[in-house]
PDB file of N, CA and C in Angstrom:
ATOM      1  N   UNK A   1     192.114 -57.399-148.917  1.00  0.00           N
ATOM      2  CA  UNK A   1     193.139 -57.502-147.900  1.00  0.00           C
ATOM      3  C   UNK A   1     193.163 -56.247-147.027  1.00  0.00           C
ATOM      4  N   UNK A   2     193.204 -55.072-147.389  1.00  0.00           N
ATOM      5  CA  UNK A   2     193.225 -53.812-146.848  1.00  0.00           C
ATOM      6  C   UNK A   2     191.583 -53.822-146.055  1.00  0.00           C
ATOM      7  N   UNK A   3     190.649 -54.430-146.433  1.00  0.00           N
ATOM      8  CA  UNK A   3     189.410 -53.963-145.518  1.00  0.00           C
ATOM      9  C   UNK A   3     189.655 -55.612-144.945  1.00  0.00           C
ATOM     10  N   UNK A   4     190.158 -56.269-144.524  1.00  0.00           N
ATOM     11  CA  UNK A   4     190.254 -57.297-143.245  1.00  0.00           C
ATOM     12  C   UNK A   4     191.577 -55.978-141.905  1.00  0.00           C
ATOM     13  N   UNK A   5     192.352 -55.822-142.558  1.00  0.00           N
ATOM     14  CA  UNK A   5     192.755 -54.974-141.912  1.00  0.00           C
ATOM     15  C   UNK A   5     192.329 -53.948-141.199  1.00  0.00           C
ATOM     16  N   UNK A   6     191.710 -52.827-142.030  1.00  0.00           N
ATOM     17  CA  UNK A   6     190.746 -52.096-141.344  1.00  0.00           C
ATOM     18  C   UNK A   6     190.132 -52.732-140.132  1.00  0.00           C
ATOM     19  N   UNK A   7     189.227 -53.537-140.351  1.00  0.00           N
ATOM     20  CA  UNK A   7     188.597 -54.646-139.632  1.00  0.00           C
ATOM     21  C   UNK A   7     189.173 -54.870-138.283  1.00  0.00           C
ATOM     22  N   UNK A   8     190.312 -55.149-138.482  1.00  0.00           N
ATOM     23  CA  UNK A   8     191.040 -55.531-137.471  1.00  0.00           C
ATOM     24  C   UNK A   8     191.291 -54.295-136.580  1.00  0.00           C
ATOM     25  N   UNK A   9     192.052 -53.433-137.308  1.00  0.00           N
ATOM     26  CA  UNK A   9     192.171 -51.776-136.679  1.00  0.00           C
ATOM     27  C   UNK A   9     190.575 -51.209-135.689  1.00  0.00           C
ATOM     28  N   UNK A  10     190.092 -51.792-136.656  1.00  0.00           N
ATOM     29  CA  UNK A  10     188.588 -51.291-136.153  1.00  0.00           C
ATOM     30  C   UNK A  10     188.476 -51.950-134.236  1.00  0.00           C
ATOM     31  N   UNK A  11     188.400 -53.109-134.520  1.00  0.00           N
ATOM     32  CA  UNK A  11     188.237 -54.441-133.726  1.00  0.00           C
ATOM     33  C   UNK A  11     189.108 -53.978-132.217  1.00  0.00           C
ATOM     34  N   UNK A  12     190.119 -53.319-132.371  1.00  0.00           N
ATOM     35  CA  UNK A  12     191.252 -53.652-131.750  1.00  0.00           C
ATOM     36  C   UNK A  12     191.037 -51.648-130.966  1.00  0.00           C
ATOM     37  N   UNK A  13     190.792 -50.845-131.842  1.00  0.00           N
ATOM     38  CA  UNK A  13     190.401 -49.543-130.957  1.00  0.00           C
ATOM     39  C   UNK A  13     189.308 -49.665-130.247  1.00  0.00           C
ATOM     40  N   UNK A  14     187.580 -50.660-130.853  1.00  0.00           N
ATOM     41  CA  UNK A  14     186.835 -50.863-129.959  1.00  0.00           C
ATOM     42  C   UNK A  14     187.386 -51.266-128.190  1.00  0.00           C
ATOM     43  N   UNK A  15     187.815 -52.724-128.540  1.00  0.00           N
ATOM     44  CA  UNK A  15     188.473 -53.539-127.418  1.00  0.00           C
ATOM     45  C   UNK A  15     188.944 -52.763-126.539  1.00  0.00           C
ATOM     46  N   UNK A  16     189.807 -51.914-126.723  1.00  0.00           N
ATOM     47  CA  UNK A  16     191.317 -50.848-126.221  1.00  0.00           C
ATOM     48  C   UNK A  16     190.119 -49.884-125.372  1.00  0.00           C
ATOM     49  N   UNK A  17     188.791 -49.493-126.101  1.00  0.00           N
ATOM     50  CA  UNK A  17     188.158 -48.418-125.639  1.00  0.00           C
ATOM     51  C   UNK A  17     186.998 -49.188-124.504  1.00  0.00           C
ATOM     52  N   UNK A  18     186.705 -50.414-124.908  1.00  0.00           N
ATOM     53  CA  UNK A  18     186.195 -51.206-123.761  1.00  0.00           C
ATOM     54  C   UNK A  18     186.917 -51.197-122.674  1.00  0.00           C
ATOM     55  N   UNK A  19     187.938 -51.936-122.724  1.00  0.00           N
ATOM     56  CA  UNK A  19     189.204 -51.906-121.292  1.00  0.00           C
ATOM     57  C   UNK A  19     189.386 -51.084-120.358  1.00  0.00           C
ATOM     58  N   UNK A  20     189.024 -49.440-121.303  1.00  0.00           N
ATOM     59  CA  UNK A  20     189.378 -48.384-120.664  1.00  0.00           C
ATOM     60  C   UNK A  20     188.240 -48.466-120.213  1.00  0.00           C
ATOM     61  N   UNK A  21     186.720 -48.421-120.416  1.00  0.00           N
ATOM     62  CA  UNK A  21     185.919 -47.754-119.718  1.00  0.00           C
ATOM     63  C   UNK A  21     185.679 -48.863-118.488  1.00  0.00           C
ATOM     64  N   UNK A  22     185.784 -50.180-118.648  1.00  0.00           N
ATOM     65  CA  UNK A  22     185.591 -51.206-117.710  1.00  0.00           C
ATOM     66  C   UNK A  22     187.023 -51.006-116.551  1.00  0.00           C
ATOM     67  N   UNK A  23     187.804 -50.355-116.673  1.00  0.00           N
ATOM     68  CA  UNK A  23     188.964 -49.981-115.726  1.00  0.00           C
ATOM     69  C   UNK A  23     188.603 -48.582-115.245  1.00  0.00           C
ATOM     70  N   UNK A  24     187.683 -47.239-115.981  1.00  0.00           N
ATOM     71  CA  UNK A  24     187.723 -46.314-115.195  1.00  0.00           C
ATOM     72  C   UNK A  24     186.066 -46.195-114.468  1.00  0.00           C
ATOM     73  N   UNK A  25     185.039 -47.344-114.885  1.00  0.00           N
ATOM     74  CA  UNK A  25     184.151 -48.106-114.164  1.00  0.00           C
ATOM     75  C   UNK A  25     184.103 -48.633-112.808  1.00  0.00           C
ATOM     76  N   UNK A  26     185.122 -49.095-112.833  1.00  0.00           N
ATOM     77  CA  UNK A  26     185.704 -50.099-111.480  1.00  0.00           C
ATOM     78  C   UNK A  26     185.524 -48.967-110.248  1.00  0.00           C
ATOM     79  N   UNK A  27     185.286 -49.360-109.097  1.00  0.00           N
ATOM     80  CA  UNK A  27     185.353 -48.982-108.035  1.00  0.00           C
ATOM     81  C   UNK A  27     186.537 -49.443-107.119  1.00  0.00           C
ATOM     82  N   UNK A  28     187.147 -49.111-105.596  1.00  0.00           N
ATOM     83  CA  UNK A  28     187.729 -49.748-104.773  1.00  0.00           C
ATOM     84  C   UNK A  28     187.744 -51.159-104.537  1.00  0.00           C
ATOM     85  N   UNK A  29     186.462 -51.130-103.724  1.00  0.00           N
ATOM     86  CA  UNK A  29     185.900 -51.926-103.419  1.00  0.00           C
ATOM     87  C   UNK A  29     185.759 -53.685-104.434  1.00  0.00           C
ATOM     88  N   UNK A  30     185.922 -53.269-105.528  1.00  0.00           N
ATOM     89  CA  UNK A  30     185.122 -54.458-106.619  1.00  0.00           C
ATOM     90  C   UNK A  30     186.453 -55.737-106.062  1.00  0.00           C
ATOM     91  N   UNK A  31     186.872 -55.435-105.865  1.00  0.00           N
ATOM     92  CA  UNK A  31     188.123 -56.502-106.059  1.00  0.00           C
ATOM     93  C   UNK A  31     188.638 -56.581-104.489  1.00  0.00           C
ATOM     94  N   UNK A  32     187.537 -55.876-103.492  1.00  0.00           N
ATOM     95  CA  UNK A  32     188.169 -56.597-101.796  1.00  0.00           C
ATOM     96  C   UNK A  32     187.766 -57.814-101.606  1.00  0.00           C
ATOM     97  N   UNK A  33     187.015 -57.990-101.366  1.00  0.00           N
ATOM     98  CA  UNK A  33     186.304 -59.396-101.261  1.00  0.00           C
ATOM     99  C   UNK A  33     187.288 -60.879-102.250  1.00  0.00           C
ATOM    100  N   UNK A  34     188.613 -60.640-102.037  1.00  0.00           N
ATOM    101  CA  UNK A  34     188.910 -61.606-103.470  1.00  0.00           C
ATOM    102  C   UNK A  34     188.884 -63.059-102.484  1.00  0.00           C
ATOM    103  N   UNK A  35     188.594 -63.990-102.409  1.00  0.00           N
ATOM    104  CA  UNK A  35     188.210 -65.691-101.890  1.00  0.00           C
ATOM    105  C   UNK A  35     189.671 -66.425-101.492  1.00  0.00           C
ATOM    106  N   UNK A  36     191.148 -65.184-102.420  1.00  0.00           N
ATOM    107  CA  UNK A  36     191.986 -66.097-102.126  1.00  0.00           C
ATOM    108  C   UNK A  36     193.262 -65.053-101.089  1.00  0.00           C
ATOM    109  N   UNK A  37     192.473 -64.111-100.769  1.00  0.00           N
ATOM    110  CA  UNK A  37     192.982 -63.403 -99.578  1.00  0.00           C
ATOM    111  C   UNK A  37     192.944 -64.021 -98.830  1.00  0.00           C
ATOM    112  N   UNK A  38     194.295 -63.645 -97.598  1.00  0.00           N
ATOM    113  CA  UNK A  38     193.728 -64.409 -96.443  1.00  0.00           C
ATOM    114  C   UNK A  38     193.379 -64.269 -95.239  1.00  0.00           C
ATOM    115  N   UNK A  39     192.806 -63.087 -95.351  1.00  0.00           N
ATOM    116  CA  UNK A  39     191.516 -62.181 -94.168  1.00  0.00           C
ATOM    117  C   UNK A  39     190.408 -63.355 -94.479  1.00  0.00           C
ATOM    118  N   UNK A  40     189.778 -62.855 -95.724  1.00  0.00           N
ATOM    119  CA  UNK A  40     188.609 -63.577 -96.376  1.00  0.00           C
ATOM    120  C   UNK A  40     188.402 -64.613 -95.971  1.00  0.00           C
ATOM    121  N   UNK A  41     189.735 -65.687 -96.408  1.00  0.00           N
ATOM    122  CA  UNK A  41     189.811 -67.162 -95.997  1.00  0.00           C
ATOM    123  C   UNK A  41     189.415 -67.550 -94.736  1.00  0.00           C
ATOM    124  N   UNK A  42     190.306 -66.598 -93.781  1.00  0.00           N
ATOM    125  CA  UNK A  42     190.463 -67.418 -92.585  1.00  0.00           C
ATOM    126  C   UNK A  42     188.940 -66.681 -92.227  1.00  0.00           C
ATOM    127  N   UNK A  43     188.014 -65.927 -92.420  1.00  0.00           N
ATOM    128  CA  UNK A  43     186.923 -65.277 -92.060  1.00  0.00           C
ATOM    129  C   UNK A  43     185.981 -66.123 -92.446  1.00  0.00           C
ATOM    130  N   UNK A  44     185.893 -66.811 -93.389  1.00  0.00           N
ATOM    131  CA  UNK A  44     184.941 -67.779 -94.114  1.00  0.00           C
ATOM    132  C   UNK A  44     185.405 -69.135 -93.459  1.00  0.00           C
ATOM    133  N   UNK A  45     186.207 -69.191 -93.263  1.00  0.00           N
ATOM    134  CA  UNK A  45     186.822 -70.853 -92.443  1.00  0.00           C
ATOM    135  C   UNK A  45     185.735 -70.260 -90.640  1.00  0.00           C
ATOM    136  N   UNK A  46     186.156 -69.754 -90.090  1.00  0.00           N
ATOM    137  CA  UNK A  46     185.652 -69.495 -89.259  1.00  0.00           C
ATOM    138  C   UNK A  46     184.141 -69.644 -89.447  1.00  0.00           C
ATOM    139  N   UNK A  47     183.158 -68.779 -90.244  1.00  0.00           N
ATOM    140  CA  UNK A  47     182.082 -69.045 -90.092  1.00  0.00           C
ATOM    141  C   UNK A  47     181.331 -70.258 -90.391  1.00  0.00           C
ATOM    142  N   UNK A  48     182.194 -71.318 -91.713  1.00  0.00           N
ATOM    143  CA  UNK A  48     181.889 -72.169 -91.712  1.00  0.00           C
ATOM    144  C   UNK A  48     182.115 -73.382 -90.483  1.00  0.00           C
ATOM    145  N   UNK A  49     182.881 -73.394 -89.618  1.00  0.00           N
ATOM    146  CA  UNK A  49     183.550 -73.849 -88.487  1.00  0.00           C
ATOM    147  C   UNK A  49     181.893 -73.445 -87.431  1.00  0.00           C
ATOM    148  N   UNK A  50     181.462 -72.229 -87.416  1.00  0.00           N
ATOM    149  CA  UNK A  50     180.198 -71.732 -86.548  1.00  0.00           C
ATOM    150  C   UNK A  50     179.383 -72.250 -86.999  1.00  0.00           C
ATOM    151  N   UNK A  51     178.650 -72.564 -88.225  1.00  0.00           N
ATOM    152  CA  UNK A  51     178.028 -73.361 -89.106  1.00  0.00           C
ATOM    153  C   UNK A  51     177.840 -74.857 -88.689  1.00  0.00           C
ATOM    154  N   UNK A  52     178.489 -75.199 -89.103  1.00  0.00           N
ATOM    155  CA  UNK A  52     179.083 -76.736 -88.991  1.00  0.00           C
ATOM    156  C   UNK A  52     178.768 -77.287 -87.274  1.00  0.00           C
ATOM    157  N   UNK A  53     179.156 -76.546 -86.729  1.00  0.00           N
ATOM    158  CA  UNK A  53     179.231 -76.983 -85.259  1.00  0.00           C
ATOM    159  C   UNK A  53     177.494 -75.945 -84.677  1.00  0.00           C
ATOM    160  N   UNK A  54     177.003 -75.810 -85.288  1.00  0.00           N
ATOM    161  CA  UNK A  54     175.827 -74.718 -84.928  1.00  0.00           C
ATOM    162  C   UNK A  54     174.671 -76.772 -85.572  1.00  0.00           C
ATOM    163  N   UNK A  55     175.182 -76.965 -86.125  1.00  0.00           N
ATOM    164  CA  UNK A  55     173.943 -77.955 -87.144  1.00  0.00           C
ATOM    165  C   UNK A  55     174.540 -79.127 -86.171  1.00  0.00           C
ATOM    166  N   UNK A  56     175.859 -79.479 -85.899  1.00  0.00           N
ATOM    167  CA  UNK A  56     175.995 -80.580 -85.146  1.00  0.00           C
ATOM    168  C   UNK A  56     175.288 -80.686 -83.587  1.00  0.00           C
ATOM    169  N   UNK A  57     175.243 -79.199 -83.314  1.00  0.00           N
ATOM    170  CA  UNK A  57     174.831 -78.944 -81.456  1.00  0.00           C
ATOM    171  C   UNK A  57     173.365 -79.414 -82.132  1.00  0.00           C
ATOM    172  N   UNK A  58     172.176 -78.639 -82.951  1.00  0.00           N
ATOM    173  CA  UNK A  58     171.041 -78.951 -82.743  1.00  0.00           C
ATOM    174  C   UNK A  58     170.777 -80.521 -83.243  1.00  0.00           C
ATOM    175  N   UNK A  59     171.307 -80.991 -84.358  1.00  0.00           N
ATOM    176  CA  UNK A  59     171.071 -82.443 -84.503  1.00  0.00           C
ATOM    177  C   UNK A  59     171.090 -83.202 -82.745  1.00  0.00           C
ATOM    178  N   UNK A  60     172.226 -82.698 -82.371  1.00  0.00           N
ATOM    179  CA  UNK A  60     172.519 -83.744 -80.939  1.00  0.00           C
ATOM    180  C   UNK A  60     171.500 -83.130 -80.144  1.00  0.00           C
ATOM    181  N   UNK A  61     170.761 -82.288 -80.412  1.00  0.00           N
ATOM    182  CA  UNK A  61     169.829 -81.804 -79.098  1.00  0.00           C
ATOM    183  C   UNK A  61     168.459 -82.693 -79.217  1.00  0.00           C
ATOM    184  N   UNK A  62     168.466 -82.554 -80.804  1.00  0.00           N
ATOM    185  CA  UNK A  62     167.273 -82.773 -81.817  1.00  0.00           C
ATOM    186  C   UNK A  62     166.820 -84.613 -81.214  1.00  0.00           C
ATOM    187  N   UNK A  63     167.778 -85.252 -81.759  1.00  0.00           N
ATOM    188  CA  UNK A  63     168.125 -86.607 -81.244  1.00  0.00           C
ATOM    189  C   UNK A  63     167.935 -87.211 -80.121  1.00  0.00           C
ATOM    190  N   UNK A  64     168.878 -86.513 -78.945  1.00  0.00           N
ATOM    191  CA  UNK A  64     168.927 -86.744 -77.277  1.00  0.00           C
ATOM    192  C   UNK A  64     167.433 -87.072 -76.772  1.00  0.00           C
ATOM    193  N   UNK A  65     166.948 -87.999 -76.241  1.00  0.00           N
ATOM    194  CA  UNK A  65     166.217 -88.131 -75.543  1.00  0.00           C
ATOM    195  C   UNK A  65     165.642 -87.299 -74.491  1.00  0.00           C
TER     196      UNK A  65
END
């Protein structure tokens, strides 16, 4: 019973010491880019909008007689 415990103690300072180094790892930057900002959004709506209408102009050019 006492060495599942340990175990656990063990388990639980690793984890604690992971967290820390993956938090003092991190940069600014890692987390601008987040998909549900809404710079991002409306920046990605837009290019897909340029996209979209970039493939519709050449199909209709492509086509046209």
């Amino acid at each position: 019973m006492n060495d599942n415990n340990n175990e656990l103690d063990v388990n639980k300072k690793k984890r604690e010491e992971y967290e820390q180094l993956m938090k003092d790892s991190s940069t600014n930057l890692d987390g601008y880019w987040d998909k549900n900002n809404i710079f991002v959004r409306v920046l990605l709506l837009c290019l897909a909008a340029i996209v979209i209408l970039g493939v519709i102009y050449y199909a209709v050019a492509y086509f046209r007689p």
